[in-house]
Protein backbone atom coordinates (compact mmCIF):
# COMPACT_ATOMS: atom_id res chain seq x y z
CA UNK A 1 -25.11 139.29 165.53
CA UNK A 2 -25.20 141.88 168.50
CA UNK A 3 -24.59 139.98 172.27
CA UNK A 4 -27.38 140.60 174.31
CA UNK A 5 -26.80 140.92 178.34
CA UNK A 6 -29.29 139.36 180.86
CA UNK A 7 -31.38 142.21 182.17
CA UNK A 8 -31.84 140.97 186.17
CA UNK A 9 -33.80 142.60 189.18
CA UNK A 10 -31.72 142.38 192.70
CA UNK A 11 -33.08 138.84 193.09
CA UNK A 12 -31.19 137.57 189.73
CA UNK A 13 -34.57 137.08 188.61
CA UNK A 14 -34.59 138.22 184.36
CA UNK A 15 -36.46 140.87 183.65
CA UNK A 16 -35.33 141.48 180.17
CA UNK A 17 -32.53 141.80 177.65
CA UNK A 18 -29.90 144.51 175.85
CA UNK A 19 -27.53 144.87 173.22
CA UNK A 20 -24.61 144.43 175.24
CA UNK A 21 -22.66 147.58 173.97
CA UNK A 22 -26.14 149.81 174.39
CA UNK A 23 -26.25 148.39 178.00
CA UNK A 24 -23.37 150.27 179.45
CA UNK A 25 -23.58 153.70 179.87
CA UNK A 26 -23.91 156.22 182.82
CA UNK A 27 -27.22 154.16 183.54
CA UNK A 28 -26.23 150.50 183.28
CA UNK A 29 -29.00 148.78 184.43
CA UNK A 30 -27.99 145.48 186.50
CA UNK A 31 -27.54 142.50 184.64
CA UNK A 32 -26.10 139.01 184.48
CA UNK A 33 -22.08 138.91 184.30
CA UNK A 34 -19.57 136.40 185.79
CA UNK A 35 -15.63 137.07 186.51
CA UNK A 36 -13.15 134.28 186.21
CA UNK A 37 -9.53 133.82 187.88
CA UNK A 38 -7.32 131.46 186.21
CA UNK A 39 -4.40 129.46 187.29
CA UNK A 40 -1.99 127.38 185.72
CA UNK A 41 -0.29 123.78 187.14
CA UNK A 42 2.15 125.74 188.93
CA UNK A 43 -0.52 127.63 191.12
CA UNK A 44 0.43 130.92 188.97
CA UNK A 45 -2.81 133.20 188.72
CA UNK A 46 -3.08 134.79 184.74
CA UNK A 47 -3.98 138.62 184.94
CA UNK A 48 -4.73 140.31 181.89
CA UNK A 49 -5.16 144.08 181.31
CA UNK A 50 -7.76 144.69 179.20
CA UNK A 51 -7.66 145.90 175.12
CA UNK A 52 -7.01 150.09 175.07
CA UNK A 53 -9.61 149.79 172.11
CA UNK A 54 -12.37 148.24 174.70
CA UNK A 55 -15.50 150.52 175.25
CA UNK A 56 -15.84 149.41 178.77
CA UNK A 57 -12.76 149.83 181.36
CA UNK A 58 -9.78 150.27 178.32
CA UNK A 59 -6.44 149.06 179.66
CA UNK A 60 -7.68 148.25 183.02
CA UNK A 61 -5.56 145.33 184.84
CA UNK A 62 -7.57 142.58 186.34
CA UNK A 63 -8.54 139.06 186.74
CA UNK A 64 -7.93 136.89 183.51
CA UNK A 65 -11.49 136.90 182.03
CA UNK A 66 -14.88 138.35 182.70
CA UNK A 67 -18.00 138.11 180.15
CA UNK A 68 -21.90 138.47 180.37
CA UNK A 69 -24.22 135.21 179.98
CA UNK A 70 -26.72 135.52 177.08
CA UNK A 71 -30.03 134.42 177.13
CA UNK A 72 -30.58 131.34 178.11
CA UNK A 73 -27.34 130.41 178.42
CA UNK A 74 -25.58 128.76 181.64
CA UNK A 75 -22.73 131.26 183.84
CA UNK A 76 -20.39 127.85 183.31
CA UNK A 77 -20.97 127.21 179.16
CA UNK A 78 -20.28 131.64 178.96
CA UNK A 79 -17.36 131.90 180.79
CA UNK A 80 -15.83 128.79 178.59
CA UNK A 81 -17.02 130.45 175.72
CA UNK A 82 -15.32 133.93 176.69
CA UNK A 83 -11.76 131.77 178.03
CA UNK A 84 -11.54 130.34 174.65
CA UNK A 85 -12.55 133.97 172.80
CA UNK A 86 -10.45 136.29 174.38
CA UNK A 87 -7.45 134.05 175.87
CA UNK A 88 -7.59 130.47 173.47
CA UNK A 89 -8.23 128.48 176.48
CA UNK A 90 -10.03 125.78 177.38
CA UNK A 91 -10.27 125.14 181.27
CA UNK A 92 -10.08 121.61 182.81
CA UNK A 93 -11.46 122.67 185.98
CA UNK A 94 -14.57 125.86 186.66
CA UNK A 95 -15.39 126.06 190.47
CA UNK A 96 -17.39 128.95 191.53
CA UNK A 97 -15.81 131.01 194.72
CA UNK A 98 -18.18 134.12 195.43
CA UNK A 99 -21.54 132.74 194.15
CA UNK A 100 -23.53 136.00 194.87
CA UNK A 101 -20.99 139.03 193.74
CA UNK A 102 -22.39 141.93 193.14
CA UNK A 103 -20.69 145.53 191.87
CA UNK A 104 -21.12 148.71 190.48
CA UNK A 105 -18.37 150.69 189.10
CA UNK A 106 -17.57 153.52 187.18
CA UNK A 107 -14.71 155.21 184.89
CA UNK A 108 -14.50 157.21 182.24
CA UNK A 109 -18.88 157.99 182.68
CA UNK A 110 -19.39 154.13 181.96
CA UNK A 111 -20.85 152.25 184.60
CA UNK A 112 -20.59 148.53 185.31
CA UNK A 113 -23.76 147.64 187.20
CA UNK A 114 -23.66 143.39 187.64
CA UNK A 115 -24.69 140.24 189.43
CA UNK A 116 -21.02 138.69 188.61
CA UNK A 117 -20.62 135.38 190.11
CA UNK A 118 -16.33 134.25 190.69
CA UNK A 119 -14.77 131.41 189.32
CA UNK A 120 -11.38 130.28 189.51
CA UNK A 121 -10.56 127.87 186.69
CA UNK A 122 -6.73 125.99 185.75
CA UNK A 123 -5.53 125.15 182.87
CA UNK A 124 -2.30 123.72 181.62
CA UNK A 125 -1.48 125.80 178.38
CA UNK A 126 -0.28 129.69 177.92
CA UNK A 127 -3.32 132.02 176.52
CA UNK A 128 -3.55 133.51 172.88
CA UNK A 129 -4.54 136.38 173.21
CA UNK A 130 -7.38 138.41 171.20
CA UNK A 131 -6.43 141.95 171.09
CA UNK A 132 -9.83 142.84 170.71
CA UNK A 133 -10.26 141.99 174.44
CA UNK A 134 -7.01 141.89 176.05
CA UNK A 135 -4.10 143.91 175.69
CA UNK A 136 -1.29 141.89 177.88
CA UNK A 137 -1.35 139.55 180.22
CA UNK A 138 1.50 137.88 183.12
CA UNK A 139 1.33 134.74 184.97
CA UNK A 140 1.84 135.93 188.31
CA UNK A 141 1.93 134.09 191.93
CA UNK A 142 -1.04 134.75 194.17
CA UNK A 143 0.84 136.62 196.73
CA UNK A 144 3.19 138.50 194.46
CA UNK A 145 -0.67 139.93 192.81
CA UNK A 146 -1.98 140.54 196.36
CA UNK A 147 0.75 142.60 197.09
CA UNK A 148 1.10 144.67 193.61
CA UNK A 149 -2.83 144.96 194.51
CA UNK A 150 -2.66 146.53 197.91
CA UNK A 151 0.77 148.85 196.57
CA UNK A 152 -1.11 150.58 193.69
CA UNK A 153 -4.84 149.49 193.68
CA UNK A 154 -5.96 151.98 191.66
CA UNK A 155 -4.10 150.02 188.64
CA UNK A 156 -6.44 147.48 188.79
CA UNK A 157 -10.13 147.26 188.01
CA UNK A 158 -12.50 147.98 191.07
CA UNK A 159 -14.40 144.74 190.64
CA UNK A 160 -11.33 142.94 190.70
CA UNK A 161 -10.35 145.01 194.18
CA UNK A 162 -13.65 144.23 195.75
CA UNK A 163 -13.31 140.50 194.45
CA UNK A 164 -9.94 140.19 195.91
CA UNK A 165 -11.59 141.82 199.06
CA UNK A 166 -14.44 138.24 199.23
CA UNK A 167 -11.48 136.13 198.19
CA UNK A 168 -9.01 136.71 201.02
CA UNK A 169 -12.36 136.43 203.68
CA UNK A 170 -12.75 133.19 202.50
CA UNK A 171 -8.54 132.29 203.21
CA UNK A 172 -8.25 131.45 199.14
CA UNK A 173 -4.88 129.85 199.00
CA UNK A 174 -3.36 127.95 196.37
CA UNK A 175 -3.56 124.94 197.45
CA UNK A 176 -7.35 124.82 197.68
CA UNK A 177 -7.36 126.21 194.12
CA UNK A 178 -5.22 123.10 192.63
């Protein structure tokens, strides 16, 4: 069965639906996405760089999980459908951070074009991962990322910059993620 993304206008309001892979291109229209930050007991955030085999942003480092909504389906139940998918994990807590997120960005002539609420979630187990969808991962403190981030940012994905960039206005810390 192909995925379908969420076809939106700038007011998140649906317009209409795509096959997911057919939907990026050099004219990604905007659509429905969310992007999720894990974090384990010890406050340790999990990046992942994404599979070398993906269509979209191949070996890209960035937050642990991101995914697109499908019809009718809530930003919450997706992005504990795509933790369990690509990483085997099941989160025990989902607060959103940057309800209205919004992106574009481009590489390679395939453009990401999304309404992508954050989330940071925790969890108490290490991932298995799908290589389908990611490539490697490292549990990581907060500080240690922010600071690989702002030495060599063009290692990381550009919604995860720009995230990063909404996250640190807001004084994220640890301790308001535990």
């Amino acid at each position: 069965m192909k995925e379908l993304i969420v076809l939106v206008n700038a007011n998140n309001e649906e317009i209409g639906t795509m096959p997911k892979l057919a939907g990026h291109n050099a004219n990604t229209p905007l659509h429905r996405a969310f992007s999720c930050y894990v974090f384990n007991k010890e406050g340790k955030f999990l990046l992942t760089q994404r599979a070398l085999s993906k269509k979209v942003f191949p070996g890209v480092w960035t937050n642990s999980c991101c995914g697109h909504p499908g019809p009718g389906e809530a930003t919450v139940d997706s992005i504990k459908r795509r933790l369990l998918y690509e990483l085997g994990l099941v989160p025990e807590t989902l607060q959103v951070v940057l309800p209205n997120f919004r992106y574009r960005a481009e590489m390679g002539g395939i453009v990401e074009n999304e309404i992508s609420p954050v989330y940071f979630a925790t969890v108490s187990k290490d991932p298995k991962l799908n290589p389908k969808e990611v490539e490697d991962y490292e549990w990581i403190a907060w500080e240690k990322f922010l600071q690989r981030l702002r030495k060599n940012p063009k290692k990381y994905s550009q919604w995860c910059r720009e995230q990063v960039n909404g996250l640190e206005k807001l004084e994220i810390s640890n301790k308001k993620i535990l």
